[in-house]
PDB file of N, CA and C in Angstrom:
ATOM      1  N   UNK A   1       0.852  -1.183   0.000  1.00  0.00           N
ATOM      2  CA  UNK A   1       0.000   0.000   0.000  1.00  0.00           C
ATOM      3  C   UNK A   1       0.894   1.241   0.000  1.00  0.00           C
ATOM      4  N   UNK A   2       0.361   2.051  -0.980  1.00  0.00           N
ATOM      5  CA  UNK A   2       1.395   3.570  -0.770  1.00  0.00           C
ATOM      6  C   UNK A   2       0.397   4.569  -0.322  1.00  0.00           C
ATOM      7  N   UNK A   3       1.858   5.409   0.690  1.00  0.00           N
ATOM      8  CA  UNK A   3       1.493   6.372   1.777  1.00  0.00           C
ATOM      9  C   UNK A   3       0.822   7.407   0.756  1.00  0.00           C
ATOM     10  N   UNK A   4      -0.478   8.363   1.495  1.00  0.00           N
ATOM     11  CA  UNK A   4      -0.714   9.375   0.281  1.00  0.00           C
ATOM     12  C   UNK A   4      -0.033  10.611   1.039  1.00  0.00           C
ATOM     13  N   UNK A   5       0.544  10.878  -0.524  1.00  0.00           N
ATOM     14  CA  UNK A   5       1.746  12.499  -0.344  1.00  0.00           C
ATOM     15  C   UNK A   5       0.959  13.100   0.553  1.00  0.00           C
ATOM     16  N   UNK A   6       1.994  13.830   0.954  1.00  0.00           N
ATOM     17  CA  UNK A   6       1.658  15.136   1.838  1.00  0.00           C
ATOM     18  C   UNK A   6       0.951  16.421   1.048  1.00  0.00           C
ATOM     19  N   UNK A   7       0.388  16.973   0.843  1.00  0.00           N
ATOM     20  CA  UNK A   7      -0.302  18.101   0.500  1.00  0.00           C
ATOM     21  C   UNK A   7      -0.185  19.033   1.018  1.00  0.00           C
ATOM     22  N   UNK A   8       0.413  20.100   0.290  1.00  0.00           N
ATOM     23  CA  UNK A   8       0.436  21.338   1.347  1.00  0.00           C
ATOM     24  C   UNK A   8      -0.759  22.536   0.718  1.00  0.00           C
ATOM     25  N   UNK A   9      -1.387  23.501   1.646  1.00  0.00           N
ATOM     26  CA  UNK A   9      -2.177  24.014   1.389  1.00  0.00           C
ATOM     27  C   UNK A   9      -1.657  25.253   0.694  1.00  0.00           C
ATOM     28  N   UNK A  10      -2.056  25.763  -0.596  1.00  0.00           N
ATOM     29  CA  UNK A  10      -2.024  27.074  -1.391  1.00  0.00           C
ATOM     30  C   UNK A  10      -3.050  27.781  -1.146  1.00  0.00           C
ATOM     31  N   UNK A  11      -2.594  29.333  -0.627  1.00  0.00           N
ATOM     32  CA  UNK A  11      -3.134  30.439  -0.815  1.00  0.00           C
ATOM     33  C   UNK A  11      -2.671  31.360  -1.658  1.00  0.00           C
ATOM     34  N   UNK A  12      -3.766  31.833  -2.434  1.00  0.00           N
ATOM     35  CA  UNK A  12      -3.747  33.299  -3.609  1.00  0.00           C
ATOM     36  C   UNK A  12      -3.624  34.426  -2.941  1.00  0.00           C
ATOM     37  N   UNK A  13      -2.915  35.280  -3.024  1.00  0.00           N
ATOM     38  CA  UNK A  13      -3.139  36.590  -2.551  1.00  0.00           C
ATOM     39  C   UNK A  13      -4.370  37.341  -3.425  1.00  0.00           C
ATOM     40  N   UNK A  14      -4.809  38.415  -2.625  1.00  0.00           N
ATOM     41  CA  UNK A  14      -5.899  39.502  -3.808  1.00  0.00           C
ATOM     42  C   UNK A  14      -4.528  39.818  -4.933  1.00  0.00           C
ATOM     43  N   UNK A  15      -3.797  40.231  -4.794  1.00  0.00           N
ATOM     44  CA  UNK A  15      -3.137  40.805  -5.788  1.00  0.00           C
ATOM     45  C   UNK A  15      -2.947  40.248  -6.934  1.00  0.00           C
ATOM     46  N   UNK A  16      -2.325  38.685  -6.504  1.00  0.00           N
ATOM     47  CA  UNK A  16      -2.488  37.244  -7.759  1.00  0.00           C
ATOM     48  C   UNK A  16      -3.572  37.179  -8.466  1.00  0.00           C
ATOM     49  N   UNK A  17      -4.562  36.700  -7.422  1.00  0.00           N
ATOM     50  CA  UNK A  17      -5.818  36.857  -7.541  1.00  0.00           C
ATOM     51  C   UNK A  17      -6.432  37.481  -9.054  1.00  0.00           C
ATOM     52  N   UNK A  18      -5.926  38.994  -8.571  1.00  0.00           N
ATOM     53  CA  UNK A  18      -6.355  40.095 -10.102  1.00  0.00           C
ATOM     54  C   UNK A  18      -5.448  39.582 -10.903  1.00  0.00           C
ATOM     55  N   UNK A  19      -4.146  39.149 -11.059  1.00  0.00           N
ATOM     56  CA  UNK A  19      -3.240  39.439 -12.016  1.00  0.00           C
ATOM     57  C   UNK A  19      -3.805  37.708 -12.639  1.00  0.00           C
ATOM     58  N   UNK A  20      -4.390  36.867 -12.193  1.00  0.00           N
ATOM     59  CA  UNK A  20      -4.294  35.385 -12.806  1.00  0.00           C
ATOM     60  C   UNK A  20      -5.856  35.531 -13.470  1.00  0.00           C
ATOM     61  N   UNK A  21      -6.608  36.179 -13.044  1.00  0.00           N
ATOM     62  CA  UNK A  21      -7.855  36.940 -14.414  1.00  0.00           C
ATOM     63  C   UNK A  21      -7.480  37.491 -15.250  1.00  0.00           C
ATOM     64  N   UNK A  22      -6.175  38.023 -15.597  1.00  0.00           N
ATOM     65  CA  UNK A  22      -5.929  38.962 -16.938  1.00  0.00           C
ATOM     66  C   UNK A  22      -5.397  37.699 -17.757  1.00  0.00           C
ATOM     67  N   UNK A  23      -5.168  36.563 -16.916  1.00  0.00           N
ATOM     68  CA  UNK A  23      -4.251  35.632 -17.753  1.00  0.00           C
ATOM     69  C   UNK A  23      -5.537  34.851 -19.161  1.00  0.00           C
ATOM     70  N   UNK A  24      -4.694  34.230 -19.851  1.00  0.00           N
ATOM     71  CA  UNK A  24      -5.540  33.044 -20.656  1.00  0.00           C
ATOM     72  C   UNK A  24      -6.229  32.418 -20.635  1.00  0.00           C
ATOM     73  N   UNK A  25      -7.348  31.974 -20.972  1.00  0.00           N
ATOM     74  CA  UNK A  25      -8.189  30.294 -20.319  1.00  0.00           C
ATOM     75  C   UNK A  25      -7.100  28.843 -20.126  1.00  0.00           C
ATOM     76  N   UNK A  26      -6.160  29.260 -21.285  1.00  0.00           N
ATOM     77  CA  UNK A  26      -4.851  28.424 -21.602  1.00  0.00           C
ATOM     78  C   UNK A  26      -4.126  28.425 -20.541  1.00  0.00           C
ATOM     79  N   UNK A  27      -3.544  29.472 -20.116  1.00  0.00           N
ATOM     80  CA  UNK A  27      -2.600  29.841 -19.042  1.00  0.00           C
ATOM     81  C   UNK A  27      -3.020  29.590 -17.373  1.00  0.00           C
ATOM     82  N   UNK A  28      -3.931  29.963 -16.866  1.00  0.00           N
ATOM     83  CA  UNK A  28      -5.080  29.622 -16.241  1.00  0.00           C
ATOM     84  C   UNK A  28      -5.021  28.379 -15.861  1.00  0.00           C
ATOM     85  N   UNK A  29      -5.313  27.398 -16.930  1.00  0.00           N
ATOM     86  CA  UNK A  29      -5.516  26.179 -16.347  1.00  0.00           C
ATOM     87  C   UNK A  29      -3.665  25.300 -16.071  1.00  0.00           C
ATOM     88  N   UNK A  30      -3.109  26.042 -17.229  1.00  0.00           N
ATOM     89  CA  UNK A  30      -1.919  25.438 -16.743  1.00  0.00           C
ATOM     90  C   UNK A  30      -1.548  25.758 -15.248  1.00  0.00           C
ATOM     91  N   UNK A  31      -1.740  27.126 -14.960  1.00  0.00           N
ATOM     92  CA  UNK A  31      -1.407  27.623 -13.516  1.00  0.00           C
ATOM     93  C   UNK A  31      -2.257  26.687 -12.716  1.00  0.00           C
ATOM     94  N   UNK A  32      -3.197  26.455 -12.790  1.00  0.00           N
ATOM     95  CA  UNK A  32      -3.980  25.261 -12.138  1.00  0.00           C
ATOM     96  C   UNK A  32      -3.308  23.952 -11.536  1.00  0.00           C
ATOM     97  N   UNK A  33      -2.910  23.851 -13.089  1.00  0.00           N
ATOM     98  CA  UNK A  33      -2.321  22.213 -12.812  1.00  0.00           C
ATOM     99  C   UNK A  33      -1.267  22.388 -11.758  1.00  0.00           C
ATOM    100  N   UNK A  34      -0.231  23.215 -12.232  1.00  0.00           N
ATOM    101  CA  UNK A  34       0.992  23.337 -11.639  1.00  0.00           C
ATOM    102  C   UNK A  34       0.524  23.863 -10.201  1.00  0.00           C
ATOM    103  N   UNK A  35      -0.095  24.522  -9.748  1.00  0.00           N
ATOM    104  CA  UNK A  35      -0.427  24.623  -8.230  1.00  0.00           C
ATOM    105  C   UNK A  35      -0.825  23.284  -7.544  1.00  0.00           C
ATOM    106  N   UNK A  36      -1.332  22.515  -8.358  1.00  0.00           N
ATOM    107  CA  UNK A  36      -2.079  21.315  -7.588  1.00  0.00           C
ATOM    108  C   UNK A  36      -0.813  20.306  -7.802  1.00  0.00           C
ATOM    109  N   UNK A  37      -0.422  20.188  -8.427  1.00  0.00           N
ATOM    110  CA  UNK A  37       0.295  18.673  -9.420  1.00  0.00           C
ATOM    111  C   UNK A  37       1.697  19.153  -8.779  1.00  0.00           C
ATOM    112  N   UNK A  38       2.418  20.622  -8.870  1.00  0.00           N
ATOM    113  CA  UNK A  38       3.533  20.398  -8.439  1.00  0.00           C
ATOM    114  C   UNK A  38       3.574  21.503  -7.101  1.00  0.00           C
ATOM    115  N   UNK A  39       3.327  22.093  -7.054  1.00  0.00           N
ATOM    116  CA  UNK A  39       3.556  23.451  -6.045  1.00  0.00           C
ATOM    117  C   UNK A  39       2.755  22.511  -4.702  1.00  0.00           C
ATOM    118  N   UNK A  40       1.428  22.350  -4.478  1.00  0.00           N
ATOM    119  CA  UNK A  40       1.041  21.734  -3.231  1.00  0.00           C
ATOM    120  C   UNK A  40       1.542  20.275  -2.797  1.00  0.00           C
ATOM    121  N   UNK A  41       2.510  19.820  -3.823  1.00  0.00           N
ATOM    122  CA  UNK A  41       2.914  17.840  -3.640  1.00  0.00           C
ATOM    123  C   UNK A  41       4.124  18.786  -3.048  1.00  0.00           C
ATOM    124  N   UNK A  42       5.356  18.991  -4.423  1.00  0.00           N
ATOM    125  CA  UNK A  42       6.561  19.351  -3.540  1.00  0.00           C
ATOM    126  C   UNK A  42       7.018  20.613  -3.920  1.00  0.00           C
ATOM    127  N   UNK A  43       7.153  21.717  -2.854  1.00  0.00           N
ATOM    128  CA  UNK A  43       7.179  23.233  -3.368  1.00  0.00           C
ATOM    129  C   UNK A  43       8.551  23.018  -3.297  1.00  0.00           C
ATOM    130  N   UNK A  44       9.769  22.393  -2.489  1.00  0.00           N
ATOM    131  CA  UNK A  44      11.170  22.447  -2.669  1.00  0.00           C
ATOM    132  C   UNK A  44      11.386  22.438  -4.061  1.00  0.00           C
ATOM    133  N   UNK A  45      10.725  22.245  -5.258  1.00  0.00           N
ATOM    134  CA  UNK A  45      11.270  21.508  -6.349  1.00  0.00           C
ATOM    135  C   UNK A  45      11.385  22.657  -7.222  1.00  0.00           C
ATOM    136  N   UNK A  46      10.912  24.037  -6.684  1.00  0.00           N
ATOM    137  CA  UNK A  46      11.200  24.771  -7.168  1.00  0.00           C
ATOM    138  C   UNK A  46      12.561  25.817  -7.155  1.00  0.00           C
ATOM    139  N   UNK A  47      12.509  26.688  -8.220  1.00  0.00           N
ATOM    140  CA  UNK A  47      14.020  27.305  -7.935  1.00  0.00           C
ATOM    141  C   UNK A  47      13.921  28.168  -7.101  1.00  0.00           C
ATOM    142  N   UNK A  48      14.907  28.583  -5.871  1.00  0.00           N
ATOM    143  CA  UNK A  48      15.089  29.156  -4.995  1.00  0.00           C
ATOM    144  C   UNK A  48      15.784  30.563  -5.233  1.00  0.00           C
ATOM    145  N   UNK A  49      14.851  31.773  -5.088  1.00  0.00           N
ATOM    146  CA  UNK A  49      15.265  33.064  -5.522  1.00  0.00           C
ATOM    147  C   UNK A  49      15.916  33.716  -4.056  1.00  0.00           C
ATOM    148  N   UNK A  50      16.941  34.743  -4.554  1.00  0.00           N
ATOM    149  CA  UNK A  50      17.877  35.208  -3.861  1.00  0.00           C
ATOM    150  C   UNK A  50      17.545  36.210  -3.923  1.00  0.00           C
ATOM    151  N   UNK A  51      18.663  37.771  -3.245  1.00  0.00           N
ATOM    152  CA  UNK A  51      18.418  39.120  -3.585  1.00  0.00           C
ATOM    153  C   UNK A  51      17.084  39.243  -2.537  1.00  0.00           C
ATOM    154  N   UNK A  52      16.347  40.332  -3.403  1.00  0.00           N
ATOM    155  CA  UNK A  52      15.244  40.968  -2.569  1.00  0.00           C
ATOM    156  C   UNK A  52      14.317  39.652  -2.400  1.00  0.00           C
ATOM    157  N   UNK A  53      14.006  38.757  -3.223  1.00  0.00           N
ATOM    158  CA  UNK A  53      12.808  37.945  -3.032  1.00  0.00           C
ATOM    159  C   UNK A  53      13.209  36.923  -2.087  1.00  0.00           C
ATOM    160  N   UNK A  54      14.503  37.088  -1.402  1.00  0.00           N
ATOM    161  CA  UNK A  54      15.136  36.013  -0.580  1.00  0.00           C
ATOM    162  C   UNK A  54      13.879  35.491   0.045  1.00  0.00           C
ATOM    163  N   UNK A  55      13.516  33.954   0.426  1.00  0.00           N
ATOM    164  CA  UNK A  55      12.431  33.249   0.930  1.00  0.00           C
ATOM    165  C   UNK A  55      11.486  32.574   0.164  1.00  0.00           C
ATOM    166  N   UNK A  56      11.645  33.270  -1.152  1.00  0.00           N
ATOM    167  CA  UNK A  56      10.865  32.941  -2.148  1.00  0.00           C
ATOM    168  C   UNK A  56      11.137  32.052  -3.074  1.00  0.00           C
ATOM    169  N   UNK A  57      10.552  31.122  -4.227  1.00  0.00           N
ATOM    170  CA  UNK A  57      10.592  30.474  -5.110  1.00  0.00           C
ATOM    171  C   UNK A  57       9.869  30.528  -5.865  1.00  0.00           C
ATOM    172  N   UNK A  58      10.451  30.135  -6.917  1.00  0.00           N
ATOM    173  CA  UNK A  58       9.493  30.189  -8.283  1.00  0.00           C
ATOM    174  C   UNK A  58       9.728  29.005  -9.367  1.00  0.00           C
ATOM    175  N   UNK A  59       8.359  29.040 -10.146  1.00  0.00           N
ATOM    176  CA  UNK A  59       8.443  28.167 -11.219  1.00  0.00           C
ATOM    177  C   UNK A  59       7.828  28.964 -12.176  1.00  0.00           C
ATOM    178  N   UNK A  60       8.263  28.491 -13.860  1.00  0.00           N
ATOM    179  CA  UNK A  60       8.158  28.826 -14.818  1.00  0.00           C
ATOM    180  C   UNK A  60       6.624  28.081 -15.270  1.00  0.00           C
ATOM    181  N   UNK A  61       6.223  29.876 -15.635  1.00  0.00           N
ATOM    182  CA  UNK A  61       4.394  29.478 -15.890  1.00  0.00           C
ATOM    183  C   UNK A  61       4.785  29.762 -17.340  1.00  0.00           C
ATOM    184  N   UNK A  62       5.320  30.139 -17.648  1.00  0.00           N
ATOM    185  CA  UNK A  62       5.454  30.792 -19.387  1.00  0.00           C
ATOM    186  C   UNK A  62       6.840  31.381 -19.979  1.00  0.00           C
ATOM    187  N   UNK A  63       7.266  31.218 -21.052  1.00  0.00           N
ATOM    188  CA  UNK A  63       8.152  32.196 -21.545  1.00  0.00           C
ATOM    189  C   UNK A  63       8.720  33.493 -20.598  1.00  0.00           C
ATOM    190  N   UNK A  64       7.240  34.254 -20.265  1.00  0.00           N
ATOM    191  CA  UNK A  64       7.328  35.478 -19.582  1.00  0.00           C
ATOM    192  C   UNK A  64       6.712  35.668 -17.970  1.00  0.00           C
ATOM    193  N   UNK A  65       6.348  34.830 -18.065  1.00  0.00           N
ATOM    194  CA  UNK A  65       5.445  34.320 -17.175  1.00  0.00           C
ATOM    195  C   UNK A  65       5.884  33.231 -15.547  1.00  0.00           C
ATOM    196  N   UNK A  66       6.036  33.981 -14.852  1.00  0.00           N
ATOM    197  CA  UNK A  66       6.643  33.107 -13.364  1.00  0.00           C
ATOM    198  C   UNK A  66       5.330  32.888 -12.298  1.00  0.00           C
ATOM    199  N   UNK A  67       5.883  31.695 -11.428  1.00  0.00           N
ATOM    200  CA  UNK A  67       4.747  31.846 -10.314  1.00  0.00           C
ATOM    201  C   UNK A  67       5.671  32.133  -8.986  1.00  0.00           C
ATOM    202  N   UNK A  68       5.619  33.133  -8.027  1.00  0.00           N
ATOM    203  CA  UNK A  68       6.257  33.254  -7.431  1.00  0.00           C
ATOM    204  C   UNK A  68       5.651  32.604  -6.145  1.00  0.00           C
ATOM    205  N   UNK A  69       6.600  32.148  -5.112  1.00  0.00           N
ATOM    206  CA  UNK A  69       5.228  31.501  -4.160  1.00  0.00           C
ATOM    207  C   UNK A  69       6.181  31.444  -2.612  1.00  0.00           C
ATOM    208  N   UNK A  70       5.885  31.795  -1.908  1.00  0.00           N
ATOM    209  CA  UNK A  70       6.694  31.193  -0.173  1.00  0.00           C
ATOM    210  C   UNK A  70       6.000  30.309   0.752  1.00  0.00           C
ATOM    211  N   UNK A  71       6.836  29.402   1.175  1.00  0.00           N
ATOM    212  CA  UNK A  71       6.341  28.645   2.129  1.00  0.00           C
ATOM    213  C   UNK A  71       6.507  28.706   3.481  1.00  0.00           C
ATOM    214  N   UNK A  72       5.225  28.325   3.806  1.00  0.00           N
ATOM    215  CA  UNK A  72       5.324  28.550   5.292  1.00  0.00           C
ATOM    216  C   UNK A  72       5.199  27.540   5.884  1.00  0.00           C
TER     217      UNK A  72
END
């Protein structure tokens, strides 16, 4: 029998919030997936930003496009 992953809980800020309505229906759902599929299973797996965003990580939502996210 396998253990079920750990899940960690995601919160949107209002600010995301507005900025992930301007996005795509396309983009959107990818941000979807990737919140559920990789960001709430394992957020380490992302790249670890330095400088001002020190604490923070991110993954690549697009070309231009980042998800920035901290864990608590």
């Amino acid at each position: 029998m396998v253990a079920p992953t750990k899940r960690y809980k995601v919160h949107i800020s209002r600010r995301a919030q507005k900025e992930i309505e301007t996005l795509t229906p396309k983009l959107r759902a990818k941000l979807q997936n990737i919140l559920r599929h990789q960001v709430a299973v394992s957020p380490y797996e992302g790249k670890k930003l330095a400088g001002d965003l020190k604490g923070y990580w991110s993954v690549r939502l697009s070309y231009q496009d980042r998800i920035v996210y901290r864990i608590d």
